[in-house]
Protein backbone atom coordinates (compact mmCIF):
# COMPACT_ATOMS: atom_id res chain seq x y z
CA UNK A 1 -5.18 12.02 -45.97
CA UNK A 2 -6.39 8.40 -44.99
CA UNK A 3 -5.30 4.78 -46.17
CA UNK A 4 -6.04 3.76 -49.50
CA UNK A 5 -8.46 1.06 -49.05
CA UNK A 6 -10.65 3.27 -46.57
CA UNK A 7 -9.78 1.99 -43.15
CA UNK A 8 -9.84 4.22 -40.39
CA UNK A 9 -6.07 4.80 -39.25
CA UNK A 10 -5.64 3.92 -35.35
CA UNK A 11 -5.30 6.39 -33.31
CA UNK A 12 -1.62 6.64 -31.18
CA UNK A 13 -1.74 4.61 -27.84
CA UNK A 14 -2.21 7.60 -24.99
CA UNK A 15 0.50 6.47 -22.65
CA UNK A 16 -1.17 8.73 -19.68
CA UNK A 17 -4.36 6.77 -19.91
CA UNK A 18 -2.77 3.35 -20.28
CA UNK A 19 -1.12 4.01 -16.79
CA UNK A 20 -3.92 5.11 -15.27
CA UNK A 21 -6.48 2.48 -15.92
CA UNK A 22 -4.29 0.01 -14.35
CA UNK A 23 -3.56 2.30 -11.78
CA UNK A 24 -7.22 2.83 -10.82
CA UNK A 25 -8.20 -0.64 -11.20
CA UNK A 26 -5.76 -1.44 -8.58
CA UNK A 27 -7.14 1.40 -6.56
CA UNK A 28 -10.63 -0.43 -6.16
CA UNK A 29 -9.99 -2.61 -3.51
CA UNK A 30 -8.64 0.24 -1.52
CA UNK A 31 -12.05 2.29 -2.26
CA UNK A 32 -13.83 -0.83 -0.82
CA UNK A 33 -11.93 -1.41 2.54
CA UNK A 34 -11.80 2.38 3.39
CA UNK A 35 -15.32 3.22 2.94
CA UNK A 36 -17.02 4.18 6.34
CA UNK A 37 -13.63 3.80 8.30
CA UNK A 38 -11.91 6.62 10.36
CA UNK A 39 -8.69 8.29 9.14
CA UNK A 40 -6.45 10.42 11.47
CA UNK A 41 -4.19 13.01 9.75
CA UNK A 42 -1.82 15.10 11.45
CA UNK A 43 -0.52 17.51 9.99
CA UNK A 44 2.32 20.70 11.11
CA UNK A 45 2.07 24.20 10.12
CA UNK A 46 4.33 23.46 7.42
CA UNK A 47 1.47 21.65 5.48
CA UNK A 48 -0.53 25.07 5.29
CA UNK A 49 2.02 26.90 4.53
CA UNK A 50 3.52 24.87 1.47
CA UNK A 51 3.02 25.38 -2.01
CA UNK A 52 1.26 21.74 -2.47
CA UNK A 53 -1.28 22.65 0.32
CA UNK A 54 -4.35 23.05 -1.90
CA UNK A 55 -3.81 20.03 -3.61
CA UNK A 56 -3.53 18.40 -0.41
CA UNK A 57 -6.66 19.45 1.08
CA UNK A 58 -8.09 18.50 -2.86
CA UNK A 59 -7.11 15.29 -1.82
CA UNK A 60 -8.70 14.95 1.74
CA UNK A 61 -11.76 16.01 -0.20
CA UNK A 62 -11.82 13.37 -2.43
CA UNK A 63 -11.39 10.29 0.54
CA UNK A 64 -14.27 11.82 2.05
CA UNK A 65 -16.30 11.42 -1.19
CA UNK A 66 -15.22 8.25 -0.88
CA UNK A 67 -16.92 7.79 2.43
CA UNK A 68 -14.13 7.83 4.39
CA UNK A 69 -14.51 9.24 7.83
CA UNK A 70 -11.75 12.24 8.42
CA UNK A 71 -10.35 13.70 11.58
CA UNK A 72 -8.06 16.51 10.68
CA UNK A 73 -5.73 17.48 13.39
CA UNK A 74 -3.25 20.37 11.95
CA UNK A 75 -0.32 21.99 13.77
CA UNK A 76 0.75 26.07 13.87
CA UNK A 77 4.51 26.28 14.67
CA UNK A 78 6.03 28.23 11.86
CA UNK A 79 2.81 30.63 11.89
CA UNK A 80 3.06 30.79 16.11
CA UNK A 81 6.70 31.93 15.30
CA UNK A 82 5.96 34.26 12.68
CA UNK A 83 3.45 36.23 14.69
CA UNK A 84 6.12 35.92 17.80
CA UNK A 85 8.84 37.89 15.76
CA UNK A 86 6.39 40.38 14.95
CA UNK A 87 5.49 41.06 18.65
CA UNK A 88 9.16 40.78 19.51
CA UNK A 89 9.46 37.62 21.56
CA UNK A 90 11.40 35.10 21.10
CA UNK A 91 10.28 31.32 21.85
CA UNK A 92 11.56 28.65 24.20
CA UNK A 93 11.30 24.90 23.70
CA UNK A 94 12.01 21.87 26.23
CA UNK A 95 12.97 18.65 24.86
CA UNK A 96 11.11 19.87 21.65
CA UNK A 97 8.10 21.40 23.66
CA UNK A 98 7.10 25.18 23.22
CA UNK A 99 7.66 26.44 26.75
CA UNK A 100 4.28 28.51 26.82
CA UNK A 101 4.12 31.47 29.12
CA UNK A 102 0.79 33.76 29.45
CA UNK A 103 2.63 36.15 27.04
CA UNK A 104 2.82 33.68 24.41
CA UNK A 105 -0.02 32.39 24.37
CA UNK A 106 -2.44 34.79 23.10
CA UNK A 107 0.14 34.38 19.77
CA UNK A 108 -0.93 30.56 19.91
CA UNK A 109 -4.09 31.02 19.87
CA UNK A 110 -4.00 33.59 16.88
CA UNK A 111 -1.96 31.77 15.16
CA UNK A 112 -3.76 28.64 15.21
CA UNK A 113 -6.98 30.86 14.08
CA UNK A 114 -5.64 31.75 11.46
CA UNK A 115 -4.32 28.34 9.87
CA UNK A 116 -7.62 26.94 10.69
CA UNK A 117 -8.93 29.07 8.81
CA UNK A 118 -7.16 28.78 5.61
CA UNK A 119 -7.57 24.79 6.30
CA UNK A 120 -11.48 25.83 5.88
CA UNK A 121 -11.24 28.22 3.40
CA UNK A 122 -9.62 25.51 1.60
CA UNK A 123 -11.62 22.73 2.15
CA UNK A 124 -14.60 24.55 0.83
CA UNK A 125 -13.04 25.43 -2.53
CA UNK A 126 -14.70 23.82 -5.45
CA UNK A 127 -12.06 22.31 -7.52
CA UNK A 128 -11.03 23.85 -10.55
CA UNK A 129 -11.46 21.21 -12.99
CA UNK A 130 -14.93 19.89 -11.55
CA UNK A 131 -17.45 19.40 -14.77
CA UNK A 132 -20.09 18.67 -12.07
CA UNK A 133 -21.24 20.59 -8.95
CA UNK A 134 -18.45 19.33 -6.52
CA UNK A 135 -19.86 17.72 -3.27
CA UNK A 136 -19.79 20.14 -0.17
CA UNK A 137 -18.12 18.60 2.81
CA UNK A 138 -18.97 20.21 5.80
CA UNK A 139 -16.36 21.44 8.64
CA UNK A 140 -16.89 20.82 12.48
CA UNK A 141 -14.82 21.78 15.12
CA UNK A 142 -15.81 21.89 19.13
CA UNK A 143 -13.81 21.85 22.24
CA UNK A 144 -13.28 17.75 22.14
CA UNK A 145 -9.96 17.84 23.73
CA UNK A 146 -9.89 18.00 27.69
CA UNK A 147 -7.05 19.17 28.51
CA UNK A 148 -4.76 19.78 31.68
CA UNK A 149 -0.63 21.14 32.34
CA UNK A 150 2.20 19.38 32.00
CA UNK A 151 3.91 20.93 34.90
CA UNK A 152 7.44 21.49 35.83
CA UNK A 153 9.78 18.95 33.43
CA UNK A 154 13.24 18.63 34.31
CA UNK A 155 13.34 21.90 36.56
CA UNK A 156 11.34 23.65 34.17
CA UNK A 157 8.01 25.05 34.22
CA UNK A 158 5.95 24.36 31.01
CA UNK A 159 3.46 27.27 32.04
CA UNK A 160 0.37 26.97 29.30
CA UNK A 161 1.97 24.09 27.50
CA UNK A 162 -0.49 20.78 27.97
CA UNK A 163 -1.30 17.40 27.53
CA UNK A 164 -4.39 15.20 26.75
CA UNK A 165 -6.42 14.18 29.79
CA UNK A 166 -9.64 12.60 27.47
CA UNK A 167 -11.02 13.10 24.26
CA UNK A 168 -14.70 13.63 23.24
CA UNK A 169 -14.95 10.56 21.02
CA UNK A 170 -18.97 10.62 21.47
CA UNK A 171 -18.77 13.96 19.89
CA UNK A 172 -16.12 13.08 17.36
CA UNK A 173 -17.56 9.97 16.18
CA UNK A 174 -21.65 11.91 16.25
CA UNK A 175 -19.92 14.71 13.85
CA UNK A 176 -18.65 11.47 11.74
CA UNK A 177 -21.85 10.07 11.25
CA UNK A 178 -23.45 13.21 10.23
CA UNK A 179 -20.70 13.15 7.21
CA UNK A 180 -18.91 15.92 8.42
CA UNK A 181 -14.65 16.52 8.56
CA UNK A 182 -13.75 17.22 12.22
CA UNK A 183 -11.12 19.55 11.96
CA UNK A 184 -8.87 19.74 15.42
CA UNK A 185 -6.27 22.21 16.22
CA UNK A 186 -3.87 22.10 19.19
CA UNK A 187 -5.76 23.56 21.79
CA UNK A 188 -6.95 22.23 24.38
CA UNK A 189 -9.45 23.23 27.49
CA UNK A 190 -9.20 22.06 31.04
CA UNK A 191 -12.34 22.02 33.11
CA UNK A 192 -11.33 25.40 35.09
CA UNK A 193 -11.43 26.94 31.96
CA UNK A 194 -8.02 27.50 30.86
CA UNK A 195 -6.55 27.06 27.42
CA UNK A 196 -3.34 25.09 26.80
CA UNK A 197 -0.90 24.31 23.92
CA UNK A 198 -0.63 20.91 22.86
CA UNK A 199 1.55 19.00 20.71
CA UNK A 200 0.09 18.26 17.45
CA UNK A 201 1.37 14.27 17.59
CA UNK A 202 -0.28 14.06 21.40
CA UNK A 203 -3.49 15.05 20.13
CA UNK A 204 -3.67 13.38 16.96
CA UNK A 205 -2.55 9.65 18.49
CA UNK A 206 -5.17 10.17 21.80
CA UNK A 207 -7.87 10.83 19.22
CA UNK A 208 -6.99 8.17 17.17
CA UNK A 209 -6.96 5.71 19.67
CA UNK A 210 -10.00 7.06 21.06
CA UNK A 211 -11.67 6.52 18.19
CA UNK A 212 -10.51 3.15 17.27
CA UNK A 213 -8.89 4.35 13.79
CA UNK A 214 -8.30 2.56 11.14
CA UNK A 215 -5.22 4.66 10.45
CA UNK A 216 -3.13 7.35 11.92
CA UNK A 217 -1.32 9.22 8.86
CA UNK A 218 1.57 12.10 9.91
CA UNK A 219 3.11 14.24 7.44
CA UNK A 220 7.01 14.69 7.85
CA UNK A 221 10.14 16.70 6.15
CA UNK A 222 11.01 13.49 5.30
CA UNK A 223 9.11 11.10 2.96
CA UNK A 224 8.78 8.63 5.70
CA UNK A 225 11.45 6.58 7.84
CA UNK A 226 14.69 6.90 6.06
CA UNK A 227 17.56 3.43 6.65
CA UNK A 228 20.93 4.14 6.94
CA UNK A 229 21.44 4.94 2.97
CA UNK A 230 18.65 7.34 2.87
CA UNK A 231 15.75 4.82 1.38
CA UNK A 232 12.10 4.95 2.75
CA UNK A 233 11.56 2.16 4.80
CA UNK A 234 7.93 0.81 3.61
CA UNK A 235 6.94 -1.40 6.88
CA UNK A 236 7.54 -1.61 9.64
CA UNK A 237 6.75 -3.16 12.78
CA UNK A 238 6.35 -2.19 16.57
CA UNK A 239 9.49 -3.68 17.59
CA UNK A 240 11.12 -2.43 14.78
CA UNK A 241 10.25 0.76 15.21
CA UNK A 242 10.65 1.44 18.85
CA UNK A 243 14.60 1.17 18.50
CA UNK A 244 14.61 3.20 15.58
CA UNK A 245 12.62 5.82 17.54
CA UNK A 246 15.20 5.52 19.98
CA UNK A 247 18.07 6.54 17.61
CA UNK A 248 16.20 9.32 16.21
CA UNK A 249 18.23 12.81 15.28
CA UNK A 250 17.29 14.78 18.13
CA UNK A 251 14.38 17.32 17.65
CA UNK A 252 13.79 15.45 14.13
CA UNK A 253 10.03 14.62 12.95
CA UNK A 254 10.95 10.86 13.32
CA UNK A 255 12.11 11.37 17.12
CA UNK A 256 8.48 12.51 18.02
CA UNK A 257 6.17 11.19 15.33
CA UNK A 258 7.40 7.66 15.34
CA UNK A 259 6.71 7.08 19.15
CA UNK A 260 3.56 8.31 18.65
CA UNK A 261 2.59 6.01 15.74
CA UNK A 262 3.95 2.82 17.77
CA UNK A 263 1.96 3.93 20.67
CA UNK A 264 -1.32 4.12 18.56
CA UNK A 265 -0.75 0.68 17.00
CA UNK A 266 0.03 -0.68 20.63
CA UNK A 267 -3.23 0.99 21.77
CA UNK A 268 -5.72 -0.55 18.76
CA UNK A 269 -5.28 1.90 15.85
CA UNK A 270 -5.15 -0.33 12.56
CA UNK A 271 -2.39 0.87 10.86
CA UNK A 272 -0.17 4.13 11.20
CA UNK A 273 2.02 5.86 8.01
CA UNK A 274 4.72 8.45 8.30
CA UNK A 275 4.44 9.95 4.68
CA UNK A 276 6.39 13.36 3.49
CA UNK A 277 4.58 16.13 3.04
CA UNK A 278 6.85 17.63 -0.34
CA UNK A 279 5.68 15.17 -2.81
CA UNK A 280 2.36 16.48 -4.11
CA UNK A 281 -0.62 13.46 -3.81
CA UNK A 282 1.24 11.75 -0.99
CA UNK A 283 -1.57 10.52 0.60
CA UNK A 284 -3.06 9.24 -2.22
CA UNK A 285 -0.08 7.11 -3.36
CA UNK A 286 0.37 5.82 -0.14
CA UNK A 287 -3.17 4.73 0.38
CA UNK A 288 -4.81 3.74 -3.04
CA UNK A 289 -1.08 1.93 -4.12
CA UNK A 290 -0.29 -1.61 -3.26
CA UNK A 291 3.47 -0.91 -1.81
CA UNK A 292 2.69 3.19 -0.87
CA UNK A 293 5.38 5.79 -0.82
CA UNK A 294 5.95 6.30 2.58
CA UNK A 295 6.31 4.20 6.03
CA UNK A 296 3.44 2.07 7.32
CA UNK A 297 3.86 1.01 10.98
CA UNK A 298 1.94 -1.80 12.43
CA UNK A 299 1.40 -4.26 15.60
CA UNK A 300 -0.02 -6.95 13.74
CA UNK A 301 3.47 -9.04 12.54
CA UNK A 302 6.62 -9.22 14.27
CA UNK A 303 4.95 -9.28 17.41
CA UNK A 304 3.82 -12.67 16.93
CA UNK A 305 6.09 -13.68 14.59
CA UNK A 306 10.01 -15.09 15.11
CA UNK A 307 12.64 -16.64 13.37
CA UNK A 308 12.58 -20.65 13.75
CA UNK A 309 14.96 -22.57 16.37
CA UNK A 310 15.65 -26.09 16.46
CA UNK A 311 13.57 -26.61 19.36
CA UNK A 312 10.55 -26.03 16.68
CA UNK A 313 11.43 -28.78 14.19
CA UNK A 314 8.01 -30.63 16.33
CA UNK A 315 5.96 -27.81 15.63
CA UNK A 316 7.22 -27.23 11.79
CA UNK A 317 6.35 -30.62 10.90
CA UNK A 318 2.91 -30.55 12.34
CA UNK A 319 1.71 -27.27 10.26
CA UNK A 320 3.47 -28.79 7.07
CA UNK A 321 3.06 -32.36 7.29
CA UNK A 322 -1.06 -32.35 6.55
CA UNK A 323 -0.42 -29.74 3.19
CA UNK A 324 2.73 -32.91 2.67
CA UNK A 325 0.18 -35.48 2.12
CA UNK A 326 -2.35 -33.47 0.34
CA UNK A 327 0.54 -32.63 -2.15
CA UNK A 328 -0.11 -28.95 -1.44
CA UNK A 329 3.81 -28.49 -0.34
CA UNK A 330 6.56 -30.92 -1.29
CA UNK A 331 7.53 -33.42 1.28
CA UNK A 332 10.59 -32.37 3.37
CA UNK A 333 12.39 -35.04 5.97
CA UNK A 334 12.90 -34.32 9.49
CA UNK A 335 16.44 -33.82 9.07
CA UNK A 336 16.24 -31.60 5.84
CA UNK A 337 13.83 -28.88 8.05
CA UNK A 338 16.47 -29.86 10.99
CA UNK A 339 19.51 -28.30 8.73
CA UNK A 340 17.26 -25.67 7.40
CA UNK A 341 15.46 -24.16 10.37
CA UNK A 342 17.43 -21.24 10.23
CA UNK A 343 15.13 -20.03 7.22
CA UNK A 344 11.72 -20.55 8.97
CA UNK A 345 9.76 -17.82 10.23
CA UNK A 346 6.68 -18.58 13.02
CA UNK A 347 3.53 -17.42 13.67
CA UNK A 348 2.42 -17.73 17.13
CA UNK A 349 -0.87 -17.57 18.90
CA UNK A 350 -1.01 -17.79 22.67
CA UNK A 351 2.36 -19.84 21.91
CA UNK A 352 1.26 -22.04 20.09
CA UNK A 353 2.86 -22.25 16.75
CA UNK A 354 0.28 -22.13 13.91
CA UNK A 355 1.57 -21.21 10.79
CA UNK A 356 5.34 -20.69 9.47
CA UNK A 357 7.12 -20.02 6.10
CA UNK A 358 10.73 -20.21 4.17
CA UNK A 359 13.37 -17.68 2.75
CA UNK A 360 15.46 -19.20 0.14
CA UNK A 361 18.11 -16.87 -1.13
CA UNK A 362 19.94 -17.26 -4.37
CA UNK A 363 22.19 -14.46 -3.94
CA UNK A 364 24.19 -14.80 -7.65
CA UNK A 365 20.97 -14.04 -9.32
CA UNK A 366 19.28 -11.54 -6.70
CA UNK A 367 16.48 -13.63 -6.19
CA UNK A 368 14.66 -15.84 -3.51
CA UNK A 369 12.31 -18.27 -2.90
CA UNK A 370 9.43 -17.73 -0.46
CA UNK A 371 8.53 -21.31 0.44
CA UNK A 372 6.35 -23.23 2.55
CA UNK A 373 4.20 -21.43 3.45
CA UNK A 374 1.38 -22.89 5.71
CA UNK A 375 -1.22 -21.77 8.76
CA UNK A 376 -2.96 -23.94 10.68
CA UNK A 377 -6.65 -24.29 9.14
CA UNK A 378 -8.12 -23.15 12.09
CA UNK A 379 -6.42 -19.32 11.91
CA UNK A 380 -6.66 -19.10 7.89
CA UNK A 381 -8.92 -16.44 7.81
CA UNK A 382 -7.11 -14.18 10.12
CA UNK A 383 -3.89 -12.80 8.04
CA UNK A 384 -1.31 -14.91 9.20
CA UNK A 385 -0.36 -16.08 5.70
CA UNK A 386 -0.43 -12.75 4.39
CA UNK A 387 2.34 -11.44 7.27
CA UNK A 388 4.09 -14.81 7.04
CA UNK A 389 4.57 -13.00 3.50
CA UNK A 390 5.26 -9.75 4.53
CA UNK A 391 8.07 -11.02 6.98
CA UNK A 392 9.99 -12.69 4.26
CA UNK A 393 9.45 -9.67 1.89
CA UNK A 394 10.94 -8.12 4.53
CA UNK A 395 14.06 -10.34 5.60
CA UNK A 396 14.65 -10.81 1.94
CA UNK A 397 14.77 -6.97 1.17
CA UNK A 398 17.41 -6.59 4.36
CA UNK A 399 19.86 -9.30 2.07
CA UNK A 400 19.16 -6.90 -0.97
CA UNK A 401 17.18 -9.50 -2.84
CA UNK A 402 14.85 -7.28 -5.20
CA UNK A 403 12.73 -10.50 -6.40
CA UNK A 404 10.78 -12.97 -4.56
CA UNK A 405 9.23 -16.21 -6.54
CA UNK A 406 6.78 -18.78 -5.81
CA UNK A 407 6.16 -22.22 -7.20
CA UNK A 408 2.81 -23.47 -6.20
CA UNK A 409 -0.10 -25.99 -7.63
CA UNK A 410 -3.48 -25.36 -5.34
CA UNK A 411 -2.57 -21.01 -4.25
CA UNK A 412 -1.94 -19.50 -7.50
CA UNK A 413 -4.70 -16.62 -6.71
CA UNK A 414 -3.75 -16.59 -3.22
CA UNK A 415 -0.44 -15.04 -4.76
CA UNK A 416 -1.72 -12.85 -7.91
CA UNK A 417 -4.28 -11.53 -5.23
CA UNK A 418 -0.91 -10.09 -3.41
CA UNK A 419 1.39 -8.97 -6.20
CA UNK A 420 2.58 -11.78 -7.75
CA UNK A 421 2.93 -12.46 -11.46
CA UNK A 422 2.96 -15.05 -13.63
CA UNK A 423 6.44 -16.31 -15.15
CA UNK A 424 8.31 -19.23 -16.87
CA UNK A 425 10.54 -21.80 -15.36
CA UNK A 426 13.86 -20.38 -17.30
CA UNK A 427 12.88 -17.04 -15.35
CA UNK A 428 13.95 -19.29 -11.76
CA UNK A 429 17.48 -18.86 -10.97
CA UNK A 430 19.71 -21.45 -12.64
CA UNK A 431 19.97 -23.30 -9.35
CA UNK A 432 16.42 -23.81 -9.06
CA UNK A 433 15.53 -24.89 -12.49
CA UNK A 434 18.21 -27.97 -12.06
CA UNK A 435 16.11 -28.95 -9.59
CA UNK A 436 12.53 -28.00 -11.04
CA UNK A 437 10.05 -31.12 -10.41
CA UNK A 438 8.21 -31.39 -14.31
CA UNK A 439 6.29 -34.44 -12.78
CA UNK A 440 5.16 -31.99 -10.15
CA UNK A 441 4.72 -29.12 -12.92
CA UNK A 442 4.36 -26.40 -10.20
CA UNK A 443 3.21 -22.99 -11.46
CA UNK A 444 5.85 -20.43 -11.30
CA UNK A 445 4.91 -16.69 -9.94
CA UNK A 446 7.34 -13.26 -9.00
CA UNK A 447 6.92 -10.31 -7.43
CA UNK A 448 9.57 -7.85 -7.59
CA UNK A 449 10.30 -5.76 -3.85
């Protein structure tokens, strides 16, 4: 029965489409930077064989209707073992290497026939749901991986077991252009004509970096690179993650996946992400979401950026001084950025410093202050602000803080642009509003980590 004066009654707020619109609207600039740029995903066995697989391979279909350009390179352990205990052999591994003799290699090759083609089979399913005819995405495959042997390792012979000598990237990236998903497997083919078993992270990070990819994604057991209480680690860089690498659990997904991501970085890939292959639209959330679910690994920060000394005081004061007299950052003395150096962070460019920025912890209310943030005018269009950012995010995650604030008078969209919100002065620690400037009336933004 309706109201009594003949108003329509409002219908109840659907709390699964208020979290999606701003979900996708945050999606869009994500849509935008991906189109036409080449993805690497790498991908074990394991993938094919799990019960999310065919929402996975959903997914893949949907970044290439995006116009994203996909290289597919999937792995066949747990079917090459299968098919082994059927024919009564058991396998052999080397420092995580399949030891591949003639007799097991005919179950390699099978086996990675067959996962290929449920990977097809797959990728040419229409989805369930579609209202519309779905778009068809074509599959290529070719011999683009030259292969040759490892040879003898530590005493032992590695038989049929391989490693990259080149990849085809003029036939990759022709297949690309044409709109078609290369799928790889790996196999690889020396120029005598031999076939060889290859590790699925070898292949994936040579093609990646012969391609000049934008990203390198690898699925893992875990959901990415765990600390030492079990939490994803959401960035980090090549430094970083070469002694973490190094630490590894032995014969863990981390010990040969993370080398292999820091090598493509090093090499020119854009970006690389460890992301777990259990949690149904991974790749999705870690692409199309601001802080992902997994681990992103890049070359672009800590490698030229360091913590301040106070043989840099010089250098501070000439980034910070100009933005001083504009009124763009509050004025600081000598000796005040003397006591305080220890909260700087650098960028540097051919060593030179150009652009730097402050951690200000206020422990007793679990919140910090990024501050100070400048770059040299000439370098302001190439990202150092934004990793300036990122490394404080960072360092102020390692001391537990789980909100970062801003005050700021000229860069308020600089800031919303990259997470931060609006908020009120009495939302500053208690510290920081006794010392709030109301004749400077800066704009106060968060951004919880």
């Amino acid at each position: 029965m309706g109201p009594r004066n003949g108003n329509p009654v409002a219908a109840p707020p659907n709390t699964e489409l208020s979290a999606f619109v701003p979900s996708f609207r945050g999606s869009a600039p994500y849509i935008h930077a991906f189109r036409g740029k080449t993805f690497v995903v790498a991908f074990g066995g394991e993938v094919v064989a799990d019960d999310t697989f065919l929402n996975f391979i959903a997914d893949l279909n949907l970044l290439a209707s995006l116009g994203i350009r996909l290289v597919l390179v999937h792995g066949a352990r747990p079917q090459v073992e299968k098919l082994l205990e059927q024919r009564g052999m058991e396998s052999r591994y080397h420092k995580g290497i399949r030891v591949t003799d003639a007799s097991h290699l005919g179950s390699v090759i099978g086996a990675s026939a067959r996962a290929r083609a449920r990977i097809e089979a797959a990728l040419s399913m229409a989805p369930r749901t579609a209202a519309v005819t779905p778009i068809h995405n074509r599959v290529i495959g070719g011999n683009f991986v030259v292969a040759k042997p490892i040879g003898v390792v530590d005493g032992v012979d590695m038989k049929y077991s391989g490693e990259v000598r080149r990849i085809d990237a003029q036939a990759i990236n022709d297949c690309l252009k044409d709109g078609d998903i290369v799928l790889m497997s790996t196999l690889g083919y020396s120029t005598s004509g031999d076939t060889f078993n290859l590790t699925v992270e070898e292949v994936a990070t040579q093609t990646a970096i012969a391609l000049k990819a934008s990203k390198l994604i690898f699925l893992l057991d875990t959901p990415g690179v765990l600390d030492a209480e079990g939490a994803v680690i959401s960035t980090l860089y090549t430094r970083e993650a070469s002694a973490i690498a190094n630490n590894a659990p032995q014969a863990s997904d981390v010990q040969f996946f993370l080398p292999a991501a820091v090598r493509a970085c090093q090499k020119g890939v854009g970006r690389a992400h460890l992301i777990g292959r259990k949690l149904d639209g991974v790749i999705l959330q870690e692409l199309f979401t601001r802080d992902g679910v997994g681990t992103m690994i890049s070359v672009d920060s800590l490698d030229n950026l360091r913590p301040a000394t106070i043989d840099d005081v010089g250098a501070l004061l000439s980034i910070i001084e100009p933005l001083e007299r504009q009124g763009v950052l509050v004025a600081r003395p000598r000796a005040l950025i003397e006591r305080e150096v220890e909260r700087f962070f650098l960028a540097e460019h051919d060593g030179q410093i150009i652009g730097c920025a402050a951690l200000y912890p206020f422990p007793e209310a679990n919140k910090a202050e990024l501050a100070c943030l400048a770059v040299n005018p000439d370098y302001r269009r190439e990202g150092y602000g934004e990793r300036l950012m990122k490394a404080i995010e960072i360092e102020a995650k390692k001391q537990k803080i789980n909100t970062l604030f801003v005050l700021t008078t000229r860069t308020a969209h600089w800031f919303i642009e990259r997470g931060f919100t609006p908020a009120k002065i009495t939302d500053l620690p208690e510290k920081k509003q006794a010392l709030y400037n109301f004749e400077r009336a800066s704009q106060v933004y968060v951004k919880t980590l």
